[in-house]
C-alpha atoms as a PDB file:
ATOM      1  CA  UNK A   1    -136.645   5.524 161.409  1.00  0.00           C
ATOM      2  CA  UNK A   2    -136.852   8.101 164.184  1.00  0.00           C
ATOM      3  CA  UNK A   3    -134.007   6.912 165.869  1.00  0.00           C
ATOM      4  CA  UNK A   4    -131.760   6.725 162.842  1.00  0.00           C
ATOM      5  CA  UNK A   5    -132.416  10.298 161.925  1.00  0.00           C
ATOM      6  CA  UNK A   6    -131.842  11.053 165.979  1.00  0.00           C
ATOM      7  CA  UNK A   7    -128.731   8.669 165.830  1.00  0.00           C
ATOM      8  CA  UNK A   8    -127.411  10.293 162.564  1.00  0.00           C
ATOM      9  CA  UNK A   9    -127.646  13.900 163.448  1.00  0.00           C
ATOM     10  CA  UNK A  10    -125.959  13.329 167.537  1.00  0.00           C
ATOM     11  CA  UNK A  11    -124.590  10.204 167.607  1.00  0.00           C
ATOM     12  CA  UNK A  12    -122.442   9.832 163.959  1.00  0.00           C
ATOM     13  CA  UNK A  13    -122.526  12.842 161.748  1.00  0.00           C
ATOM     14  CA  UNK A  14    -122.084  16.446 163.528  1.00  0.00           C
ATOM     15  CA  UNK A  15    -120.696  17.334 166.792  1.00  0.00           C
ATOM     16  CA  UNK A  16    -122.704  16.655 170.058  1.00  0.00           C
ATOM     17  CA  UNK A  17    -123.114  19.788 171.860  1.00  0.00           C
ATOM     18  CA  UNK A  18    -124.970  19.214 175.415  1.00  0.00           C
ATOM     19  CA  UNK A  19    -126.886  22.162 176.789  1.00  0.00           C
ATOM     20  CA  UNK A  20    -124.110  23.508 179.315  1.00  0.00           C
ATOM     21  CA  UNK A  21    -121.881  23.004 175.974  1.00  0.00           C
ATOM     22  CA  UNK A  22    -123.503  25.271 174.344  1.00  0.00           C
ATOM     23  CA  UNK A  23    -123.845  28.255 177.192  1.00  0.00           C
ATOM     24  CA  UNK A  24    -120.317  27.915 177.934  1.00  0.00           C
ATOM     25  CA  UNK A  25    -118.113  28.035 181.493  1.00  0.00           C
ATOM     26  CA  UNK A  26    -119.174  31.153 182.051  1.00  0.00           C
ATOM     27  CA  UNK A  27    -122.591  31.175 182.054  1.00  0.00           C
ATOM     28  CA  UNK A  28    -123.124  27.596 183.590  1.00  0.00           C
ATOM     29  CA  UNK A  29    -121.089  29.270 186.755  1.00  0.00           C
ATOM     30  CA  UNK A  30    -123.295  32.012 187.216  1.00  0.00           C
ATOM     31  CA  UNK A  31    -126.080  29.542 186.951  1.00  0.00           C
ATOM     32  CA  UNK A  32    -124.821  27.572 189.776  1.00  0.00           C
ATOM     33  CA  UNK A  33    -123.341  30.895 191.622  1.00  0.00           C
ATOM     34  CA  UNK A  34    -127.103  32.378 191.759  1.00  0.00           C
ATOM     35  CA  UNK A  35    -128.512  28.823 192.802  1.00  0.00           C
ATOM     36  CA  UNK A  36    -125.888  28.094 195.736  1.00  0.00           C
ATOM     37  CA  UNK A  37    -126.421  32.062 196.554  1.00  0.00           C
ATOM     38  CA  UNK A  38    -130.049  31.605 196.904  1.00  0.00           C
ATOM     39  CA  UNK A  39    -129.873  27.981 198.993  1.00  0.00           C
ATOM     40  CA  UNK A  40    -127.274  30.291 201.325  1.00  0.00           C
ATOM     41  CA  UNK A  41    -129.843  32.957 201.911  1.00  0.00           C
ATOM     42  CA  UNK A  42    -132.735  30.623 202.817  1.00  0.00           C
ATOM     43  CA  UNK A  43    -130.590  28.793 205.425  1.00  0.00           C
ATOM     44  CA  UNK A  44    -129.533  31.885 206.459  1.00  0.00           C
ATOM     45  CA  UNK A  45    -133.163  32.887 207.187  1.00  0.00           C
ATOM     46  CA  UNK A  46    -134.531  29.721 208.819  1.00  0.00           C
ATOM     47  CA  UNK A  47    -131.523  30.794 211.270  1.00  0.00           C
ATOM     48  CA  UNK A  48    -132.477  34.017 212.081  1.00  0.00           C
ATOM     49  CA  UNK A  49    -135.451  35.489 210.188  1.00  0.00           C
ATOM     50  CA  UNK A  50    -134.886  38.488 209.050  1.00  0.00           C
ATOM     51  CA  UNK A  51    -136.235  40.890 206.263  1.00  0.00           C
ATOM     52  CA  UNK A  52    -133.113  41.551 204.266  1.00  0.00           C
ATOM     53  CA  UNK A  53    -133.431  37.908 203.593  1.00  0.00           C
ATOM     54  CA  UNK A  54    -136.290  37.821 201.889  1.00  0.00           C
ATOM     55  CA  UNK A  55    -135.180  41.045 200.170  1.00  0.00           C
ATOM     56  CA  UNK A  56    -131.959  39.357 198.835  1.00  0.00           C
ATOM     57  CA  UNK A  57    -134.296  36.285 197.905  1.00  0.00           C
ATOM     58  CA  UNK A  58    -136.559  38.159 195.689  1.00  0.00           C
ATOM     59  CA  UNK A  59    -133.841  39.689 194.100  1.00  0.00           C
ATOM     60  CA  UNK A  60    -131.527  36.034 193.300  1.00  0.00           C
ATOM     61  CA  UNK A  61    -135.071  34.887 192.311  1.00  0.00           C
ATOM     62  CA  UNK A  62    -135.392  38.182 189.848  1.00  0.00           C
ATOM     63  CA  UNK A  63    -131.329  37.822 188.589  1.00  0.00           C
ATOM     64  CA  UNK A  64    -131.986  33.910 187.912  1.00  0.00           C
ATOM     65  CA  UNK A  65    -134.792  34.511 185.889  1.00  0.00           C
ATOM     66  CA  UNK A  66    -132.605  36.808 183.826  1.00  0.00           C
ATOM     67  CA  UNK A  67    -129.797  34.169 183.498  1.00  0.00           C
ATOM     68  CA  UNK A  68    -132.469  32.074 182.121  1.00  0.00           C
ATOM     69  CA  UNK A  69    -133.197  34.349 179.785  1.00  0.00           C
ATOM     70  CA  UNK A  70    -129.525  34.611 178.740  1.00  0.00           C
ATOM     71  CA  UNK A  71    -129.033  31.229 178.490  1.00  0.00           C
ATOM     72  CA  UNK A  72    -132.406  31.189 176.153  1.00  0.00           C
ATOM     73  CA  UNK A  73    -130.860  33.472 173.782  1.00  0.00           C
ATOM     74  CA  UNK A  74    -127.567  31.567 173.536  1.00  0.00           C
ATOM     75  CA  UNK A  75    -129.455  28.390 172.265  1.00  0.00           C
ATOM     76  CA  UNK A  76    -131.328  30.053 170.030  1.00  0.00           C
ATOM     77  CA  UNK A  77    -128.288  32.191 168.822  1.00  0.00           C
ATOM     78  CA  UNK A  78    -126.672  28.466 168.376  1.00  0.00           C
ATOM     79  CA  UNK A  79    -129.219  27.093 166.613  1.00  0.00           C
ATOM     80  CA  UNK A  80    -129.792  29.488 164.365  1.00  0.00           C
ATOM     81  CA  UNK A  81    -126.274  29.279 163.307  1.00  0.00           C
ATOM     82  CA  UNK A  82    -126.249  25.475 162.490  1.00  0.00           C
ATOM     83  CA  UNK A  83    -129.248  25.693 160.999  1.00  0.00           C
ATOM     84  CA  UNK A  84    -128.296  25.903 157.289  1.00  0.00           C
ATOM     85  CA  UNK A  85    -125.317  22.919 157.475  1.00  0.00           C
ATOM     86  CA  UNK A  86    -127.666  20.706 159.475  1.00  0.00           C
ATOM     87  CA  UNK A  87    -130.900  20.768 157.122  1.00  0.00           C
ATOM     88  CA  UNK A  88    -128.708  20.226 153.982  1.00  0.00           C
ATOM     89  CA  UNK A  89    -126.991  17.297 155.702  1.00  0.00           C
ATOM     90  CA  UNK A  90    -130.131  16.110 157.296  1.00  0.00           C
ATOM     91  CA  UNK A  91    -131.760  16.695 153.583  1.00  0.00           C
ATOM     92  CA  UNK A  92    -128.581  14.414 151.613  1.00  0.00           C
ATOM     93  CA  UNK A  93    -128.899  11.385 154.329  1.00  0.00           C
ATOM     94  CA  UNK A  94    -132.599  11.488 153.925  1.00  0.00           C
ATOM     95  CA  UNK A  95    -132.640  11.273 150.286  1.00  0.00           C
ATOM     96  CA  UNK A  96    -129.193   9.311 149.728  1.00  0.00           C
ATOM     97  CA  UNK A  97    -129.191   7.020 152.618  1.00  0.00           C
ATOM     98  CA  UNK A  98    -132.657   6.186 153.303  1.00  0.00           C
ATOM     99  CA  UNK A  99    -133.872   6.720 149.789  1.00  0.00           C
ATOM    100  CA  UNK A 100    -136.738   9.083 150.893  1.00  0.00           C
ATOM    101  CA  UNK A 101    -137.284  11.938 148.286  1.00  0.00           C
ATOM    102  CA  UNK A 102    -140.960  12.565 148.549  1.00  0.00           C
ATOM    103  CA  UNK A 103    -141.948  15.470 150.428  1.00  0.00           C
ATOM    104  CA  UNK A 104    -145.103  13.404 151.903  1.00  0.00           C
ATOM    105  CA  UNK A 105    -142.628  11.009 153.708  1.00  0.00           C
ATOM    106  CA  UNK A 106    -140.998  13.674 155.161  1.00  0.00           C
ATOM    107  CA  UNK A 107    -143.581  15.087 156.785  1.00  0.00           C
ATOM    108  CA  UNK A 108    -144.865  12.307 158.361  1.00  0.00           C
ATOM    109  CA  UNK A 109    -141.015  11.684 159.911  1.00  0.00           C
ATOM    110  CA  UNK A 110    -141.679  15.307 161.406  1.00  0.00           C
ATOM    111  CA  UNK A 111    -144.549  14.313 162.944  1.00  0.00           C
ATOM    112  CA  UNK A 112    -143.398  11.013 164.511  1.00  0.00           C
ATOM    113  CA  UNK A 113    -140.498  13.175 165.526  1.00  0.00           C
ATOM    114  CA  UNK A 114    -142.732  15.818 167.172  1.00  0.00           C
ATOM    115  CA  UNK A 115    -144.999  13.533 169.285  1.00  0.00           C
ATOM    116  CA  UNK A 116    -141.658  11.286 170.758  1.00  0.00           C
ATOM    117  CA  UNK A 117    -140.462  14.901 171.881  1.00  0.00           C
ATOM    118  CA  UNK A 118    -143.900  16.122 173.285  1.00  0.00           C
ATOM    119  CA  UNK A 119    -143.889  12.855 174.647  1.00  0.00           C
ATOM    120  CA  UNK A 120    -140.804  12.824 176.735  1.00  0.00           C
ATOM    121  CA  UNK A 121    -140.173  16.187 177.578  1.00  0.00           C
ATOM    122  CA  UNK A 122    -140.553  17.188 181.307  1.00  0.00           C
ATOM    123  CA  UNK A 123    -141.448  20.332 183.177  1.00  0.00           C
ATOM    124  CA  UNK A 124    -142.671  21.064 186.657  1.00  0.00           C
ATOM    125  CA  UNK A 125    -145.699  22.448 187.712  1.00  0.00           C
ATOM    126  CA  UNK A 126    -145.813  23.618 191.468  1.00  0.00           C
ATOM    127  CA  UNK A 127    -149.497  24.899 191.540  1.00  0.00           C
ATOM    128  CA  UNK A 128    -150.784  21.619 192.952  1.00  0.00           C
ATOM    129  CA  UNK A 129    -147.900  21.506 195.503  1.00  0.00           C
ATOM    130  CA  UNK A 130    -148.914  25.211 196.341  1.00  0.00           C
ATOM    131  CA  UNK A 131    -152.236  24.476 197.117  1.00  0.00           C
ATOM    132  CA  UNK A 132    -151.786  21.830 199.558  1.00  0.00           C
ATOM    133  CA  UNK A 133    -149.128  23.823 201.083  1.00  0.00           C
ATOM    134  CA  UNK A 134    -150.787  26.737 201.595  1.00  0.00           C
ATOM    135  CA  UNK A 135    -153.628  25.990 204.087  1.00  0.00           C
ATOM    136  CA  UNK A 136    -150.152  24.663 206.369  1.00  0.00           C
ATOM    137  CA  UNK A 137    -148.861  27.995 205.881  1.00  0.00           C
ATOM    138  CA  UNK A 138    -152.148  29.762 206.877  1.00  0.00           C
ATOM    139  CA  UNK A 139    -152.797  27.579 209.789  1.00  0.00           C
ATOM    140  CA  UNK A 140    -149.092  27.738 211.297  1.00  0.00           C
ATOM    141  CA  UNK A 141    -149.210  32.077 210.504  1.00  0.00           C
ATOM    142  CA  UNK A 142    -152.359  31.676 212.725  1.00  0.00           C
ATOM    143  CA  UNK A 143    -150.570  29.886 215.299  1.00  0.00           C
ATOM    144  CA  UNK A 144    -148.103  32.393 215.168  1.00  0.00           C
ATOM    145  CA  UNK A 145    -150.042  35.430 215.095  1.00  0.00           C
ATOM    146  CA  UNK A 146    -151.477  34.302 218.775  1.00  0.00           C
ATOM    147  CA  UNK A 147    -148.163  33.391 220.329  1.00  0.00           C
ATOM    148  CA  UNK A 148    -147.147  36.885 219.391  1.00  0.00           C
ATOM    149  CA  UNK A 149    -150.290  38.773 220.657  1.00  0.00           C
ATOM    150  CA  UNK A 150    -150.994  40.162 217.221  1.00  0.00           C
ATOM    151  CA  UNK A 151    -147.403  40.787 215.754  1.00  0.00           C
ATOM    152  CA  UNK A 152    -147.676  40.626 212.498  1.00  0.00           C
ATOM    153  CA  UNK A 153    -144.361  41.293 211.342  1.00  0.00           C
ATOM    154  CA  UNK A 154    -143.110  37.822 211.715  1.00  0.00           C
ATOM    155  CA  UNK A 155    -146.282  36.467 209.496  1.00  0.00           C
ATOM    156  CA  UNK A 156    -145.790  38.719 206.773  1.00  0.00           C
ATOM    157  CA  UNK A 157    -141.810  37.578 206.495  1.00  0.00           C
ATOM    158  CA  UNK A 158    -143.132  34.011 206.605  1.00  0.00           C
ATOM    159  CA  UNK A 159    -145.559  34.628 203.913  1.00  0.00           C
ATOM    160  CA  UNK A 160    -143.275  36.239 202.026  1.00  0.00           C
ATOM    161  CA  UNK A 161    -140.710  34.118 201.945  1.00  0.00           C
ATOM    162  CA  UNK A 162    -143.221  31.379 200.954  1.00  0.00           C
ATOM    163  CA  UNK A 163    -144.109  32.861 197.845  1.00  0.00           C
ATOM    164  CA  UNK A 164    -140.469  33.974 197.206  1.00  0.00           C
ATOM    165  CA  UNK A 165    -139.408  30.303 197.836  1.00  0.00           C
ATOM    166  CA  UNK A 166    -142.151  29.079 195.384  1.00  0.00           C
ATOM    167  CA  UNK A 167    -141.086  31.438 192.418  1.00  0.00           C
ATOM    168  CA  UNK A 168    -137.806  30.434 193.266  1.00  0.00           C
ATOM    169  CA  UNK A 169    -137.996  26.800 193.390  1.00  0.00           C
ATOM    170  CA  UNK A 170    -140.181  26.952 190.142  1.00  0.00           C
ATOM    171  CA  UNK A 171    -137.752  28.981 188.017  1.00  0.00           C
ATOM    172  CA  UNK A 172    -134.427  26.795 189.524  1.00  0.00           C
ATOM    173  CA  UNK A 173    -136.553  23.141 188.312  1.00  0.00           C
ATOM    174  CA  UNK A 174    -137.677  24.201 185.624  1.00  0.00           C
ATOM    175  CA  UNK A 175    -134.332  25.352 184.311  1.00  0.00           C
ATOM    176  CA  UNK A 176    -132.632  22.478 185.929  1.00  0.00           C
ATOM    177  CA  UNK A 177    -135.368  20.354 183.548  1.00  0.00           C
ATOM    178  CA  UNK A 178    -134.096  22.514 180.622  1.00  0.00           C
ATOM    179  CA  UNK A 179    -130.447  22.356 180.937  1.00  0.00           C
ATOM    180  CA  UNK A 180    -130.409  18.750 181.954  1.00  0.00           C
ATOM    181  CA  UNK A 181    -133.297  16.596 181.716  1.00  0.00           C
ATOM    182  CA  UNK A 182    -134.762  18.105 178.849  1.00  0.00           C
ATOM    183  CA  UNK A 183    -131.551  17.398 176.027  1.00  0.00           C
ATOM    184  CA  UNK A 184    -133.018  14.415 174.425  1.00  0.00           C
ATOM    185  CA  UNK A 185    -137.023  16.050 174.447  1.00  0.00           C
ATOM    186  CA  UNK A 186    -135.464  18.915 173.358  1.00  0.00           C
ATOM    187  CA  UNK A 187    -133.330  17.758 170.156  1.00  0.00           C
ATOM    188  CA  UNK A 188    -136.189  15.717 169.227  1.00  0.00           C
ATOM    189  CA  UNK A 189    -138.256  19.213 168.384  1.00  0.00           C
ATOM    190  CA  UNK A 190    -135.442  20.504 167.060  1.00  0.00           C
ATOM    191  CA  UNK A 191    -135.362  17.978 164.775  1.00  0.00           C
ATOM    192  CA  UNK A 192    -138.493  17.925 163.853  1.00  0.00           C
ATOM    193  CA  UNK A 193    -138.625  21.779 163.357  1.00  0.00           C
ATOM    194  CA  UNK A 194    -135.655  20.408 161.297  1.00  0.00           C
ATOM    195  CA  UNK A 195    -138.113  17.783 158.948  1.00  0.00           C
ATOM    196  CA  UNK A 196    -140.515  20.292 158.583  1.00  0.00           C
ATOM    197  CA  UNK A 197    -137.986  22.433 157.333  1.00  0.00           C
ATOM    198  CA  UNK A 198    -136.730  19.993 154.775  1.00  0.00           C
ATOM    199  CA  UNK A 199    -140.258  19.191 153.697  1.00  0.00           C
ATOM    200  CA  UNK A 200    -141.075  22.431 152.522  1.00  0.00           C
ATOM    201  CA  UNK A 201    -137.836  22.625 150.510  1.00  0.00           C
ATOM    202  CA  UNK A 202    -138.660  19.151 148.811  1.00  0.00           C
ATOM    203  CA  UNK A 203    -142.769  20.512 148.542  1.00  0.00           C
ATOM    204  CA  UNK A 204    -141.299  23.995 147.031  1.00  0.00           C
ATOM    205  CA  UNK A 205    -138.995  21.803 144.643  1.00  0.00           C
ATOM    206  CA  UNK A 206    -141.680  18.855 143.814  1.00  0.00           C
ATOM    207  CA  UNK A 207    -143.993  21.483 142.790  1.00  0.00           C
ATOM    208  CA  UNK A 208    -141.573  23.766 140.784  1.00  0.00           C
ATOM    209  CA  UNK A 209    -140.763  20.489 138.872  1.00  0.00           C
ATOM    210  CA  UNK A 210    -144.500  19.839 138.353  1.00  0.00           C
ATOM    211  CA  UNK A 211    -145.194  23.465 136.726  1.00  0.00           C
ATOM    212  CA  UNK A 212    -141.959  22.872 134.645  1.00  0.00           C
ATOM    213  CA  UNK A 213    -143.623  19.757 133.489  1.00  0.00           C
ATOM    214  CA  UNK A 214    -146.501  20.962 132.753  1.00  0.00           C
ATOM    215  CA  UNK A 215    -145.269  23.525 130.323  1.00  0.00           C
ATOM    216  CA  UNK A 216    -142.819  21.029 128.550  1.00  0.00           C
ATOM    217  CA  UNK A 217    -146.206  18.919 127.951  1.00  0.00           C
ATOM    218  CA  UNK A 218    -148.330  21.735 126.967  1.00  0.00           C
ATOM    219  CA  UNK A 219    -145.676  23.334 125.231  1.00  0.00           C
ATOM    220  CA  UNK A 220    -144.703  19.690 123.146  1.00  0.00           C
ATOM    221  CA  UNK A 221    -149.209  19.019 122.662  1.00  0.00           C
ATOM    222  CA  UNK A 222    -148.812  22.902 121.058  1.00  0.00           C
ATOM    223  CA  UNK A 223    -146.280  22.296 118.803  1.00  0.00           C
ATOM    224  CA  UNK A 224    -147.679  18.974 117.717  1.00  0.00           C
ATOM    225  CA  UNK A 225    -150.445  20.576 116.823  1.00  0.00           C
ATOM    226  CA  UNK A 226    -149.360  23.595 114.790  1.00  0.00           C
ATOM    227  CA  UNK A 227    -147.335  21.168 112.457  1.00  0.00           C
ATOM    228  CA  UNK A 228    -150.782  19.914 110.733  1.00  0.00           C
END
């Protein structure tokens, strides 16, 4: 049933939008513009290391960050927009379709749907990577620091571009992961932020038509019993 609803909403009813769909031209170029800028300026260094370097590295690593956050707020802006024609579609092929109308099977479709996108989605975490690293880093700084009698201007531009490189790297996967690995994780949450959305609709409406009930039958017992 999971992949029906995931089939139905992408694959045969609405219009399937990837992620660099949704940003647009623009904004997937200055994606790629900061990332080739930043690979240019750490060849660049490894030439000839030199501060400004590490100065324009920070600040790619500090104007891809913001991108990200751009491109954040265009998905949401986009989902929030096809919000309303999606749960009323997903709501009609639910209950027409599939013939489920209680609220209780909708929330368990929304949970199924949940754990296959925990499941499958993918991010990177560059701590453990860091930490073997790191001792390579000290031990070559210290090699360093005694072929250059005690300069330490070279070490602290090696150090810094190490944990430049690191932010950098970090932020470039793990927006890489978002834009392009991430699609199918990603509309499976949607989705079921989606179910849940529907099941509190059907819950509100169940228990709306329970309260009406209950008055018709207390309302039909009082009248039966003011006629003797």
């Amino acid at each position: 049933m999971i992949r029906e609803i995931y089939e139905f909403r992408y694959n045969k009813n609405l219009e399937q939008k990837r992620g660099y769909h949704i940003i647009g031209k623009k904004w997937s170029f200055i994606f790629f513009t900061v990332i080739g800028l930043m690979i240019a300026d750490t060849i660049a260094f490894m030439i000839n290391a030199r501060l400004v370097y590490i100065i324009g590295l920070l600040l790619l690593s500090i104007g891809l960050f913001l991108v990200i956050k751009k491109i954040d707020s265009l998905m949401l802006s986009h989902e929030i927009e096809a919000r309303p024609k999606e749960k009323e579609s997903m709501f009609e092929f639910l209950t027409k379709e599939r013939n489920i109308n209680h609220s209780s099977q909708i929330k368990e479709l929304a949970i199924q749907m949940e754990l296959a996108g925990s499941k499958s989605r993918k991010s990177f975490n560059l701590i453990p990577f860091l930490n073997l690293v790191l001792p390579v880093v000290i031990l070559l700084s210290t090699f360093i620091y005694q072929d250059y009698e005690g300069d330490l201007t070279l070490i602290v531009a090696l150090f810094s571009m190490f944990f430049v490189l690191s932010f950098g790297l970090h932020v470039f996967l793990n927006a890489f992961a978002e834009i392009f690995i991430n699609t199918k994780a990603d509309r499976q949450l949607y989705l079921a932020s989606l179910l849940n959305e529907v099941y509190l609709d059907r819950l509100i409406f169940e228990n709306k038509n329970k309260k009406q009930q209950l008055v018709q039958n207390y309302t039909f017992i009082y009248n039966t019993l003011t006629q003797f």
